[in-house]
Protein backbone atom coordinates (compact mmCIF):
# COMPACT_ATOMS: atom_id res chain seq x y z
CA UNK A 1 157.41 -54.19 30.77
CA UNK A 2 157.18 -55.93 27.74
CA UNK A 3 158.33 -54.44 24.13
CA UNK A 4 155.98 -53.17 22.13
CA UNK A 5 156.64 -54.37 18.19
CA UNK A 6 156.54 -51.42 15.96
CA UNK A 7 155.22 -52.86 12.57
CA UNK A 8 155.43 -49.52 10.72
CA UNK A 9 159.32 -49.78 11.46
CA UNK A 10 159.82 -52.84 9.33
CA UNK A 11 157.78 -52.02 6.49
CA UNK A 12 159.60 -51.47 2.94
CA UNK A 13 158.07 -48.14 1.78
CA UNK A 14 160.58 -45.85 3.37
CA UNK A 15 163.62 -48.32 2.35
CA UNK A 16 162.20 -48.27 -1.26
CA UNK A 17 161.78 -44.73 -1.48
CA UNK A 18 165.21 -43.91 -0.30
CA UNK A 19 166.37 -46.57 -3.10
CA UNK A 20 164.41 -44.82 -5.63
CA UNK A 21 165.58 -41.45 -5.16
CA UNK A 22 168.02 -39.92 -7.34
CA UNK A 23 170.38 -39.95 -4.53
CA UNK A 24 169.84 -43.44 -3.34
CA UNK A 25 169.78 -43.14 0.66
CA UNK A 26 169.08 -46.04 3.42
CA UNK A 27 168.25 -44.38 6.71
CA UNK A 28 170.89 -44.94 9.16
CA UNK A 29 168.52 -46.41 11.72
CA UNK A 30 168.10 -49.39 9.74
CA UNK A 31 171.39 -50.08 10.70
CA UNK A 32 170.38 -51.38 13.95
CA UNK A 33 169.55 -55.22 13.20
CA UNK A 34 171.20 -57.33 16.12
CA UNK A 35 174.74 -57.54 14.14
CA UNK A 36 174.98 -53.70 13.59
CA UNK A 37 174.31 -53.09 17.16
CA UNK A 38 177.01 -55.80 17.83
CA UNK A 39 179.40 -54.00 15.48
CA UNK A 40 178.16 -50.44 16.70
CA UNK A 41 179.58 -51.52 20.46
CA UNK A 42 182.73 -52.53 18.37
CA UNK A 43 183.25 -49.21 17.25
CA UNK A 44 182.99 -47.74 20.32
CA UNK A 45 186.26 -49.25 21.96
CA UNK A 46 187.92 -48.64 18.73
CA UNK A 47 191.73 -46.27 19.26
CA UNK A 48 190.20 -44.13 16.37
CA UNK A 49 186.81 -43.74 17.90
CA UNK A 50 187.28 -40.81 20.34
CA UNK A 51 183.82 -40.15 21.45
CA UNK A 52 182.95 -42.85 23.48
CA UNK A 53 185.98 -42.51 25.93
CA UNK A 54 185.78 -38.85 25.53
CA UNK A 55 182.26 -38.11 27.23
CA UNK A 56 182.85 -41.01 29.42
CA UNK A 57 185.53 -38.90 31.03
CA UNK A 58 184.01 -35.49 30.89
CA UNK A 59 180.99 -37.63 32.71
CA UNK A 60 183.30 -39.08 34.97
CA UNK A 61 184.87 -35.72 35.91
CA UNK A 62 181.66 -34.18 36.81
CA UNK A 63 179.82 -36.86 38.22
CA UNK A 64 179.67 -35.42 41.69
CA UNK A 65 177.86 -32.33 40.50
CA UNK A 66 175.19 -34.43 38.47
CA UNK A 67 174.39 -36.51 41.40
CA UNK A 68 174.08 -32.98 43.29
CA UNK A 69 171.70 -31.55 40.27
CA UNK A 70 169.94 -34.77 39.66
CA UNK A 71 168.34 -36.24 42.83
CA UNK A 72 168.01 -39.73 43.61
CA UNK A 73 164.81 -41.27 42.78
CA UNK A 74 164.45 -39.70 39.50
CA UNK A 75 163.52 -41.29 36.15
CA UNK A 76 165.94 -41.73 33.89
CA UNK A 77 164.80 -42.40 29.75
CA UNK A 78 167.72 -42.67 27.64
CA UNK A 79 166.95 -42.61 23.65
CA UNK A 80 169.16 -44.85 21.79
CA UNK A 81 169.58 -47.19 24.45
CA UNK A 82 171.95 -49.74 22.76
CA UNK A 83 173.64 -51.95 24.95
CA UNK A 84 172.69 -49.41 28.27
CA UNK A 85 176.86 -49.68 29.14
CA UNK A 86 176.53 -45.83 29.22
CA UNK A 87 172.98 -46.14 31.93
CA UNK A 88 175.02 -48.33 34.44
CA UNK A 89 177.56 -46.19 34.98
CA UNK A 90 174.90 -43.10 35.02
CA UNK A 91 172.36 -45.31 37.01
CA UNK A 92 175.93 -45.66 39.77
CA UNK A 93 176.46 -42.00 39.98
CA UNK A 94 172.72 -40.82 40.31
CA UNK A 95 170.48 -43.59 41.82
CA UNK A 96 167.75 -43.23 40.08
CA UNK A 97 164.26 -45.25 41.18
CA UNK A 98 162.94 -46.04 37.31
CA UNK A 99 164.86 -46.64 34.06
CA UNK A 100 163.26 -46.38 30.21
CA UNK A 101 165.53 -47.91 27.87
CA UNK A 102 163.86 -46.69 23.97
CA UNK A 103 165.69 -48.01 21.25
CA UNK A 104 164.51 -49.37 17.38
CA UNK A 105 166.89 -52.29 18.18
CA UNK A 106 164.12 -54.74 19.62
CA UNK A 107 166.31 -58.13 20.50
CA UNK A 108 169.53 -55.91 21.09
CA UNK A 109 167.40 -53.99 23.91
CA UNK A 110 165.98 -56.72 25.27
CA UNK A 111 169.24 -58.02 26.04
CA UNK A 112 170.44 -54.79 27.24
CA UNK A 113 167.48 -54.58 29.73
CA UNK A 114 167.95 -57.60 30.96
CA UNK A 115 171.74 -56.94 31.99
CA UNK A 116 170.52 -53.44 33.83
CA UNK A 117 167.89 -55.42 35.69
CA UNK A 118 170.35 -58.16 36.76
CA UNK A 119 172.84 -55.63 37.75
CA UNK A 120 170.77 -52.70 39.63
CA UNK A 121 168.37 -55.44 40.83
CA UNK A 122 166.13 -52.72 43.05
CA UNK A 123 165.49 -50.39 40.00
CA UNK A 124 162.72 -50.67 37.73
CA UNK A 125 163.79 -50.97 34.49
CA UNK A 126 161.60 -50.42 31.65
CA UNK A 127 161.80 -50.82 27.69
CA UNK A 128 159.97 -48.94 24.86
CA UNK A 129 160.58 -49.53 21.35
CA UNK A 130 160.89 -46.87 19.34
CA UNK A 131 161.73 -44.56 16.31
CA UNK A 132 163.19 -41.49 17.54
CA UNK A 133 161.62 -39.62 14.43
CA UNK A 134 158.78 -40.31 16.25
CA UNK A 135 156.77 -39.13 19.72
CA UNK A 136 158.40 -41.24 22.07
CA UNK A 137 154.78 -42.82 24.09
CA UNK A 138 156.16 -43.30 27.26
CA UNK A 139 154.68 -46.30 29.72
CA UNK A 140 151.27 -44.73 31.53
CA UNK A 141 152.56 -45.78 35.11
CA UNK A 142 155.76 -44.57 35.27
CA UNK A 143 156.26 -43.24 38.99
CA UNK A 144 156.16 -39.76 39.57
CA UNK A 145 159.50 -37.40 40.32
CA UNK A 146 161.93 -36.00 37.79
CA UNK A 147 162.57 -37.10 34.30
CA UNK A 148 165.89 -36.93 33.03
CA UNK A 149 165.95 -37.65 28.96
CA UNK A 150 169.63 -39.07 28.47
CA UNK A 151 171.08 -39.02 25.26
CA UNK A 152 174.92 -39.83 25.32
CA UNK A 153 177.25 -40.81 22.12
CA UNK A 154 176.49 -37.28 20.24
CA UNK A 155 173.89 -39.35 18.28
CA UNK A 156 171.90 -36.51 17.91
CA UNK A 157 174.51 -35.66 15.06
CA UNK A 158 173.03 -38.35 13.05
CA UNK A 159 170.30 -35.41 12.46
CA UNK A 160 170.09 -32.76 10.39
CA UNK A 161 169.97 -29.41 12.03
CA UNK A 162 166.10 -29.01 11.49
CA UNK A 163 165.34 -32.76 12.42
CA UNK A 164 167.40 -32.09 15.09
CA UNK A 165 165.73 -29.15 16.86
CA UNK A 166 162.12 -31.18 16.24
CA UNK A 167 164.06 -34.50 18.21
CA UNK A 168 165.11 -31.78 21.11
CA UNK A 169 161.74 -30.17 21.08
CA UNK A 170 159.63 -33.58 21.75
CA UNK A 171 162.46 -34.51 24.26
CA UNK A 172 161.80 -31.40 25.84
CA UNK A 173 158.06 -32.06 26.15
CA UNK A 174 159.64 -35.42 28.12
CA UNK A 175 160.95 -33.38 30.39
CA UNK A 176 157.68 -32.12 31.55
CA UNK A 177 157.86 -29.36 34.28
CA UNK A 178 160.81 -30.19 36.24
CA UNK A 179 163.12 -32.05 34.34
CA UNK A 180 166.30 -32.29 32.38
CA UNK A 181 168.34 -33.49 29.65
CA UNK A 182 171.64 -34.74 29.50
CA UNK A 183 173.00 -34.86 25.89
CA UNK A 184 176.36 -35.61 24.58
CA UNK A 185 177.83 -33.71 21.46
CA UNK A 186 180.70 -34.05 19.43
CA UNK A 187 182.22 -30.72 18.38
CA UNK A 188 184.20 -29.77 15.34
CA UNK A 189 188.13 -30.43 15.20
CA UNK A 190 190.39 -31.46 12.45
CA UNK A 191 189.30 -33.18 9.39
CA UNK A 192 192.05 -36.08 9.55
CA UNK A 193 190.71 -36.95 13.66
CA UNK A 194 187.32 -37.18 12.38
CA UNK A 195 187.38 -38.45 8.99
CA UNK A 196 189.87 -41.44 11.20
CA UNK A 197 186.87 -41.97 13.44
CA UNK A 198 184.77 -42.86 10.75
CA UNK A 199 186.82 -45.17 9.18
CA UNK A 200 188.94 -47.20 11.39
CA UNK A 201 192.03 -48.97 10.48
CA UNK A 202 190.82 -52.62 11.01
CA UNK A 203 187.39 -51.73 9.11
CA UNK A 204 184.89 -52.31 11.60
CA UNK A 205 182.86 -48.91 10.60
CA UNK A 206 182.96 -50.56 7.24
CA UNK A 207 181.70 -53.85 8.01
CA UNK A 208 179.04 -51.74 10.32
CA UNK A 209 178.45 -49.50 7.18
CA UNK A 210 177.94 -52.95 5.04
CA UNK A 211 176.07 -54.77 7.13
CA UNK A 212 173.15 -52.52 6.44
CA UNK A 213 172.64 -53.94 3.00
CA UNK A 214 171.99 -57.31 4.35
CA UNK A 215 169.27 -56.22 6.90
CA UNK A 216 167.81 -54.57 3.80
CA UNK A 217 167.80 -57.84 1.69
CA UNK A 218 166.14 -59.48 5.13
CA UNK A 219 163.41 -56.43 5.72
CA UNK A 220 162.61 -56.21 1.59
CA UNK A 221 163.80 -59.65 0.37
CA UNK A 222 166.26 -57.78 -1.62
CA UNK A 223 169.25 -59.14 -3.22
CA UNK A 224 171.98 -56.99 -2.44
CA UNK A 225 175.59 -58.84 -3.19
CA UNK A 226 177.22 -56.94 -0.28
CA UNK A 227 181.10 -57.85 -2.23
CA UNK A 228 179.79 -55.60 -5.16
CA UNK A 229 180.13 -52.12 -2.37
CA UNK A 230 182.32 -50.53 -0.20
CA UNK A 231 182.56 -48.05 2.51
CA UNK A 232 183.13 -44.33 1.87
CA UNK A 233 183.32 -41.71 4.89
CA UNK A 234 184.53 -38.63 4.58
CA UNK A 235 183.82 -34.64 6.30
CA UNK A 236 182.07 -32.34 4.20
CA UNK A 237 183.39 -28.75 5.72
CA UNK A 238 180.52 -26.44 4.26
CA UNK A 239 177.54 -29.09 5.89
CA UNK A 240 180.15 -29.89 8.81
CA UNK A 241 179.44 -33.36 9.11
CA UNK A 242 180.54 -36.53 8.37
CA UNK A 243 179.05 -38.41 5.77
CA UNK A 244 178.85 -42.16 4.87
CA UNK A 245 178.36 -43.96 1.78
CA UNK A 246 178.04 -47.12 0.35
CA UNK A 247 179.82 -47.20 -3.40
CA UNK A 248 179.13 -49.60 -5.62
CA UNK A 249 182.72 -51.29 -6.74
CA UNK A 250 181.01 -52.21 -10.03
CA UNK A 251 178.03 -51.95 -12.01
CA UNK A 252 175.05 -53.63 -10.32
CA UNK A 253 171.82 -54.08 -10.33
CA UNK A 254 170.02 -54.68 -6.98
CA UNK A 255 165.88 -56.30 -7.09
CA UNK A 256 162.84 -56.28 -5.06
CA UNK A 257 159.31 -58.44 -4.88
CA UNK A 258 157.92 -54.86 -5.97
CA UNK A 259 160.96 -53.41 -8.21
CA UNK A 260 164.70 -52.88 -8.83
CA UNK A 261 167.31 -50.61 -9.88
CA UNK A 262 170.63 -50.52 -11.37
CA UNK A 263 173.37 -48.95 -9.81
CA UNK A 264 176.66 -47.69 -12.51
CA UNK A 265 180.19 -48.30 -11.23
CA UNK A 266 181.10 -45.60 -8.33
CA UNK A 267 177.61 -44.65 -7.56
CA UNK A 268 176.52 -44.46 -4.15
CA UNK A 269 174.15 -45.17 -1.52
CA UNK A 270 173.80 -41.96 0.90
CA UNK A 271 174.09 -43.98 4.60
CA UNK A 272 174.68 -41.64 7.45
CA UNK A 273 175.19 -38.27 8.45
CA UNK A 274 177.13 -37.30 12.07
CA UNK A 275 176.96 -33.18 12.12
CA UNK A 276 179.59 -31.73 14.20
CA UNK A 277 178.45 -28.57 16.21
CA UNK A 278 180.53 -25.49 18.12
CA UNK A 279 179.31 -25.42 21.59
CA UNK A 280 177.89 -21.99 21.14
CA UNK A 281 175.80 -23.04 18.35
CA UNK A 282 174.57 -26.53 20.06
CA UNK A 283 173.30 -24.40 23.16
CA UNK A 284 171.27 -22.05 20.48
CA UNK A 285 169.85 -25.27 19.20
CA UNK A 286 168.55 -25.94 22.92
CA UNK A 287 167.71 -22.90 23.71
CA UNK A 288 165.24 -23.08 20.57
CA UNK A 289 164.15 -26.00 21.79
CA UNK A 290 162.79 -25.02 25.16
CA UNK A 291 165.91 -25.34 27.08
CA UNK A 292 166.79 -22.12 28.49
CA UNK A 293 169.21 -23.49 31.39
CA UNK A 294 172.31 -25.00 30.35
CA UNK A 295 175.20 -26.20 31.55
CA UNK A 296 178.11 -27.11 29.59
CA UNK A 297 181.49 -29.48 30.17
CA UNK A 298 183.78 -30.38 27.88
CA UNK A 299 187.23 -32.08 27.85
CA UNK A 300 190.89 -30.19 28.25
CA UNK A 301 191.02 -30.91 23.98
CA UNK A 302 187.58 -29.17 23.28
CA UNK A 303 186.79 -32.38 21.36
CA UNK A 304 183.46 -33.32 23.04
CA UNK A 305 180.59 -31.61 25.09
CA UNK A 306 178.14 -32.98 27.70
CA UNK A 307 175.20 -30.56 28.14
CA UNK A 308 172.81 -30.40 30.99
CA UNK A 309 169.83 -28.89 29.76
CA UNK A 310 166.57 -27.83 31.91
CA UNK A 311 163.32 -25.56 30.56
């Protein structure tokens, strides 16, 4: 299926607005141009990055008893498809007949697609691009059979609590009757393993973090000088999340076709958020959200949690 451009998704209004603010912010799914989903899959095999070999083993571990809840032929849509590394090894264990990759990275995914398609060369592999923020409009011909939503990497930490439950509550509605949702979360641990995660000895979540303000200068024709920040991360206890910043290393003023605005020494752009959730209080959250059945793994540290949810 081909993409479908989104031309809302490139527009400047939301990037200006979140410049303008008193706290600047730049939403962290602009993030996403081809390089920061290059340096995103960099992060992931990082020795400080925990999560991505963490759930890959809890998955591993319990992959039997998937494939027995999830029977073949189902359709599988996973939201923040990225590279689809995580879908093989999920499209292995449970054989499903169609795949939905929906992403906001349009040439990333289209790469990504490709690979599944070369590699599982009797499944149907679909793409959808798409703002999570958003309903997710699903292709009218998808076959029929069980959906299962799939939404690995604890990305849904990247959302506040509120935004969070809406996000669940239209991926339950994906669902439909009979299906499921298979959702990765990161849980709470000490501040000096997650504060680590987020900013890596060799700096690639700060050339990830960095990178944003040149997809910015490409989407508004800004003119960022990206040596003028740096990366902040740190774990705010009383939100319990991680937050990113960018901080400007001097005073600066950055300009647009429609505007501009000056920036004092230490100020800083608000990036990211990744909230870090207790499993008791992430299977409330689903349980709001329209999920009453749950099952829960997690891994011998308590670090990470897989949840598979069903109405």
């Amino acid at each position: 299926m081909p993409l479908v451009p989104i031309d809302s998704l490139t527009t400047s209004s939301e990037i200006i607005t979140g410049l303008s603010a008193a706290q600047a912010s730049i939403s962290p799914k602009y993030f996403y141009d081809a390089a920061g989903s290059a340096l995103f899959e960099q992060i992931t095999q990082l020795p400080e990055y925990y999560l991505t070999r963490t759930e890959r083993a809890i998955m591993a571990t319990h992959a039997d008893t998937l494939a027995l809840r999830i029977a073949p032929g189902a359709t599988v849509i996973e939201a923040g498809a990225g590279s689809c590394e995580k879908a093989r090894t999920l499209c292995a264990t449970i054989r499903p007949h169609c795949f939905v990759g929906v992403d906001i990275a349009a040439d990333f995914l289209q790469r990504a697609v490709a690979g599944l398609r070369r590699e599982f060369p009797s499944l149907d592999v679909r793409s959808v691009v798409a703002d999570l923020m958003d309903e997710i409009v699903l292709p009218v011909d998808l076959p029929p059979g069980r959906r299962l939503v799939f939404y690995p990497g604890s990305s849904i930490g990247n959302f506040a609590p509120d935004a969070a439950l809406g996000l669940l509550r239209r991926m339950r509605r994906l669902t439909e009757a009979d299906g499921a949702l298979l959702i990765g979360v990161d849980l709470v641990k000490s501040k000096a393993i997650l504060e680590a995660a987020y900013d890596d000895a060799a700096g690639v979540t700060a050339a990830f973090n960095l990178n944003v303000l040149r997809h910015v200068n490409r989407l508004l024709t800004a003119d960022f000088d990206v040596a003028h920040w740096r990366h902040r991360s740190f774990f705010n206890e009383e939100q319990s999340r991680i937050e990113m910043h960018l901080e400007a290393r001097c005073a600066t003023r950055v300009s647009w076709p429609t505007g501009c605005r000056s920036f004092h020494r230490a100020e800083r752009i608000h990036t990211e958020n990744s909230y870090k959730y207790r499993v008791a209080d992430f299977a409330e959250l689903l349980r709001r959200a329209g999920f009453a059945r749950q099952v829960c793994w997690t891994d011998a540290q308590q670090w990470f949690a897989v949840f598979l949810a069903e109405p």
